[in-house]
N, C-alpha and C. Protein backbone atom coordinates (compact mmCIF):
# COMPACT_ATOMS: atom_id res chain seq x y z
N UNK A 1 168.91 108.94 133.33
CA UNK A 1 168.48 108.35 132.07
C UNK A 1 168.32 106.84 132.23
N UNK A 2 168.90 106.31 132.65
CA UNK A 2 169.46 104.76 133.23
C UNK A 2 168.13 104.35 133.84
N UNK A 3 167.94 105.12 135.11
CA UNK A 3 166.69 104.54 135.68
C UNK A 3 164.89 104.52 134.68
N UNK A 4 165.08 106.02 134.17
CA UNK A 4 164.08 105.99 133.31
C UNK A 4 163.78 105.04 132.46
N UNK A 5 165.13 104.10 131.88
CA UNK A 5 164.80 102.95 131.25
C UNK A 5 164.18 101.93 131.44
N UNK A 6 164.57 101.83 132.51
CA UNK A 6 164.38 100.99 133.65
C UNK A 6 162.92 100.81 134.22
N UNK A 7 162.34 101.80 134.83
CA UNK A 7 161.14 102.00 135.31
C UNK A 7 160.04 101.95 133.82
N UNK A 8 160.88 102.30 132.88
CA UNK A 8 159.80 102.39 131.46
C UNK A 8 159.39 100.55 130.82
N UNK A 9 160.85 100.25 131.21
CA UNK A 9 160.87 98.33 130.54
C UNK A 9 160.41 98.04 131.85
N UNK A 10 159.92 98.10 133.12
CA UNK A 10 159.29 97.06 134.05
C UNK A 10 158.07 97.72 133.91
N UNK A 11 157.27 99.19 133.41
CA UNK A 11 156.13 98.88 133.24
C UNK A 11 155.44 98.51 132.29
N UNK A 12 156.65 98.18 130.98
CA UNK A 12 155.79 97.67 129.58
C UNK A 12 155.70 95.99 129.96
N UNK A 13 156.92 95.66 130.65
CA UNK A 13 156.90 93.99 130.92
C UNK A 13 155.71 93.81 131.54
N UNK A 14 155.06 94.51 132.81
CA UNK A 14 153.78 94.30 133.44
C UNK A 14 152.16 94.21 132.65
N UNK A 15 152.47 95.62 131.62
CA UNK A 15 151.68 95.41 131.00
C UNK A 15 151.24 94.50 129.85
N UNK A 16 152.73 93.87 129.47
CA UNK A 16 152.61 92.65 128.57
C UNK A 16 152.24 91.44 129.19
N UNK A 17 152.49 91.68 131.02
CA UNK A 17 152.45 90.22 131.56
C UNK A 17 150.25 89.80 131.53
N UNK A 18 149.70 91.36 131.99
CA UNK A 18 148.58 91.12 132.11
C UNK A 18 147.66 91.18 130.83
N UNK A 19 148.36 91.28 129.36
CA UNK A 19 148.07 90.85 128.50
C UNK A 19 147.99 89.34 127.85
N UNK A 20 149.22 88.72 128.76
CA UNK A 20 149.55 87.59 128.33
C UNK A 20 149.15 86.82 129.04
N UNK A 21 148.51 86.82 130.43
CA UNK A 21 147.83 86.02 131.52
C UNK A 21 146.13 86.35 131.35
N UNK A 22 146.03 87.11 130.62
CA UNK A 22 144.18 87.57 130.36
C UNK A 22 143.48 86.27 130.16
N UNK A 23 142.78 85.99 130.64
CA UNK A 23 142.05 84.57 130.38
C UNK A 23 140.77 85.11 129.55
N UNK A 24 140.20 84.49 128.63
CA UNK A 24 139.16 85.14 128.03
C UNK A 24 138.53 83.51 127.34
N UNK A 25 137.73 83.07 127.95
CA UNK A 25 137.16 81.59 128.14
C UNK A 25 136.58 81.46 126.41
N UNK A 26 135.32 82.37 126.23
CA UNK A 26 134.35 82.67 125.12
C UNK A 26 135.68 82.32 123.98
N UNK A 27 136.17 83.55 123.55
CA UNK A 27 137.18 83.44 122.76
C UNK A 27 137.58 81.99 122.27
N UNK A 28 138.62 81.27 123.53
CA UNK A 28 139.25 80.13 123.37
C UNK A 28 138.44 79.01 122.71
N UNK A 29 136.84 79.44 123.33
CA UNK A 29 135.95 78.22 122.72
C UNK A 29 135.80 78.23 121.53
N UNK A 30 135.65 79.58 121.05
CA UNK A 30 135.52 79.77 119.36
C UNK A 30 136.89 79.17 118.68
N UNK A 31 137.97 79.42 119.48
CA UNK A 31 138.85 79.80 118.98
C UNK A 31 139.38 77.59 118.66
N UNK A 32 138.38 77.17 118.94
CA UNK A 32 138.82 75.42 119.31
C UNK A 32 137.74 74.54 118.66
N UNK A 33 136.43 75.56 118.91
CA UNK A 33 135.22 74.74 117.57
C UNK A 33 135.56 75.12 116.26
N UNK A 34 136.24 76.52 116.34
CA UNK A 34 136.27 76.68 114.80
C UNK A 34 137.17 75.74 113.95
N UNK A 35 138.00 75.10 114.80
CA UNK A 35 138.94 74.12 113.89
C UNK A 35 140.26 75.24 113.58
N UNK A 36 140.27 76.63 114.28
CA UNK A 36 141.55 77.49 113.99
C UNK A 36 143.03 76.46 114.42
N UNK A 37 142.70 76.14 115.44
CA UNK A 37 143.44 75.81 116.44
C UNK A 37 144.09 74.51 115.93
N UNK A 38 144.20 73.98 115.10
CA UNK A 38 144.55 72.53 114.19
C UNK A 38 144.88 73.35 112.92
N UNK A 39 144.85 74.32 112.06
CA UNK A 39 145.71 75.01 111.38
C UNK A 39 146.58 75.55 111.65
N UNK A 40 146.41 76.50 112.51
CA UNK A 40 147.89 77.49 113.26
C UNK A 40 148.61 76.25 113.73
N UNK A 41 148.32 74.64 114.10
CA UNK A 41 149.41 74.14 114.59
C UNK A 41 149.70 73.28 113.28
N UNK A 42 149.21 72.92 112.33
CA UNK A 42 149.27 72.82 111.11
C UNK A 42 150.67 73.45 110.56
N UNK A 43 150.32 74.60 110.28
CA UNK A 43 151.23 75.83 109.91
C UNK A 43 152.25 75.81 111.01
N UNK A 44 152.39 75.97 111.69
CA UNK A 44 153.67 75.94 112.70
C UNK A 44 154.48 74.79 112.52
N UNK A 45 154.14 73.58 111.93
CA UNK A 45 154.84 72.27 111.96
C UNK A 45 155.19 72.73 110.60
N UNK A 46 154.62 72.98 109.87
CA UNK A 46 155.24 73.47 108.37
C UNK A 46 156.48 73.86 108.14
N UNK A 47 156.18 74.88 108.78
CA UNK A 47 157.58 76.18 108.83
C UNK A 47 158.63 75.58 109.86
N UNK A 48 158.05 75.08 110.77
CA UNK A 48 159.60 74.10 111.65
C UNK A 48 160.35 72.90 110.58
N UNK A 49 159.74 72.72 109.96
CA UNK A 49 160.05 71.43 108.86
C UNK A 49 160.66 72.13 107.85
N UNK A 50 160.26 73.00 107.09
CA UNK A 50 161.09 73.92 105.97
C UNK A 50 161.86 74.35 106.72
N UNK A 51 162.17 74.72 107.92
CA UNK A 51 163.47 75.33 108.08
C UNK A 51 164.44 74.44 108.83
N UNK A 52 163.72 73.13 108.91
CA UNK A 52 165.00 72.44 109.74
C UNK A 52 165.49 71.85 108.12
N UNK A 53 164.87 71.89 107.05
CA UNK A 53 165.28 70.52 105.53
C UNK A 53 166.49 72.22 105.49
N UNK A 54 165.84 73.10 105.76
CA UNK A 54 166.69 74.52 104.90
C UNK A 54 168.48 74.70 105.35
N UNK A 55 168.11 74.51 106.99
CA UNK A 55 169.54 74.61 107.25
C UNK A 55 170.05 73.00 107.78
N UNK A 56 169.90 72.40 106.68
CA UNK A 56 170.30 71.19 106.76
C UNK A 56 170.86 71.03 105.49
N UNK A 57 170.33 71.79 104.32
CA UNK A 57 170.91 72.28 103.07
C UNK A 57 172.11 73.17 102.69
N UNK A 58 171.55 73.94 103.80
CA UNK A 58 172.86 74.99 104.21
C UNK A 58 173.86 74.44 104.59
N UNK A 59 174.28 73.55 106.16
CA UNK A 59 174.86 72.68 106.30
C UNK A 59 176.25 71.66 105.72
N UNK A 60 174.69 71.37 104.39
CA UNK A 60 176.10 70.72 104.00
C UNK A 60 176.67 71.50 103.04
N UNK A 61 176.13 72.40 102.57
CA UNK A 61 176.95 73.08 101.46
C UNK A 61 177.94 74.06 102.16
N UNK A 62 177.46 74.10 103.03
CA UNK A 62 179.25 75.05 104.19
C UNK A 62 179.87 73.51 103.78
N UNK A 63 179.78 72.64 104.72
CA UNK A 63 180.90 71.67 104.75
C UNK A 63 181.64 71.30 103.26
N UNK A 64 180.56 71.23 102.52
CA UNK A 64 181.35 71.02 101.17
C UNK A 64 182.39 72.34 100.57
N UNK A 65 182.20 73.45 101.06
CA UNK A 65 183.01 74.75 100.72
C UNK A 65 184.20 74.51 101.62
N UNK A 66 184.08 74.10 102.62
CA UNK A 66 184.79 74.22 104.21
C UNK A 66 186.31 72.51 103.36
N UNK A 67 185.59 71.61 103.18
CA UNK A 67 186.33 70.48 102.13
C UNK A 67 186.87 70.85 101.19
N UNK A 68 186.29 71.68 100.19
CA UNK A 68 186.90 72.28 99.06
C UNK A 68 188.10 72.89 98.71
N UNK A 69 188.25 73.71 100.63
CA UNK A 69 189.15 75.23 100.90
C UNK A 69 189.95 74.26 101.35
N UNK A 70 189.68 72.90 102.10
CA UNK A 70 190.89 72.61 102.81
C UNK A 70 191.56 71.58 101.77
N UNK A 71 191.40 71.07 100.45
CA UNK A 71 191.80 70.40 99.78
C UNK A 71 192.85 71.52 98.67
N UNK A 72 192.48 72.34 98.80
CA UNK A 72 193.02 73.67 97.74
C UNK A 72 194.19 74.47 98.46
């Protein structure tokens, strides 16, 4: 059973590797005139920013619970 795992996860990793190394030139060009490529990184800076203000909110409201418990 062990090996079957085994031989099953090194041929999905292979097949993810030559998915993930596919070069496809046409694509990329569209994919860089269309102006996609400055939204998706748009959007990615977004969501890194809401979630660093988020658990920075979180943060302190542990510490203020964490102060609270040790004053009580």
């Amino acid at each position: 059973m062990e090996r079957y795992r085994k031989t099953t996860l090194g041929i999905a990793l292979m097949l993810l590797s030559q998915l993930v190394f596919a070069d496809n030139e046409a694509g990329r060009d569209l994919f860089f005139r269309s102006g996609k490529y400055f939204v998706v990184a748009g959007v990615l800076v977004i969501l890194f920013v809401v979630l660093f203000v988020y658990l920075i909110m979180v943060d302190r409201k542990v510490s203020k619970l964490e102060k609270d418990d040790r004053e009580h």
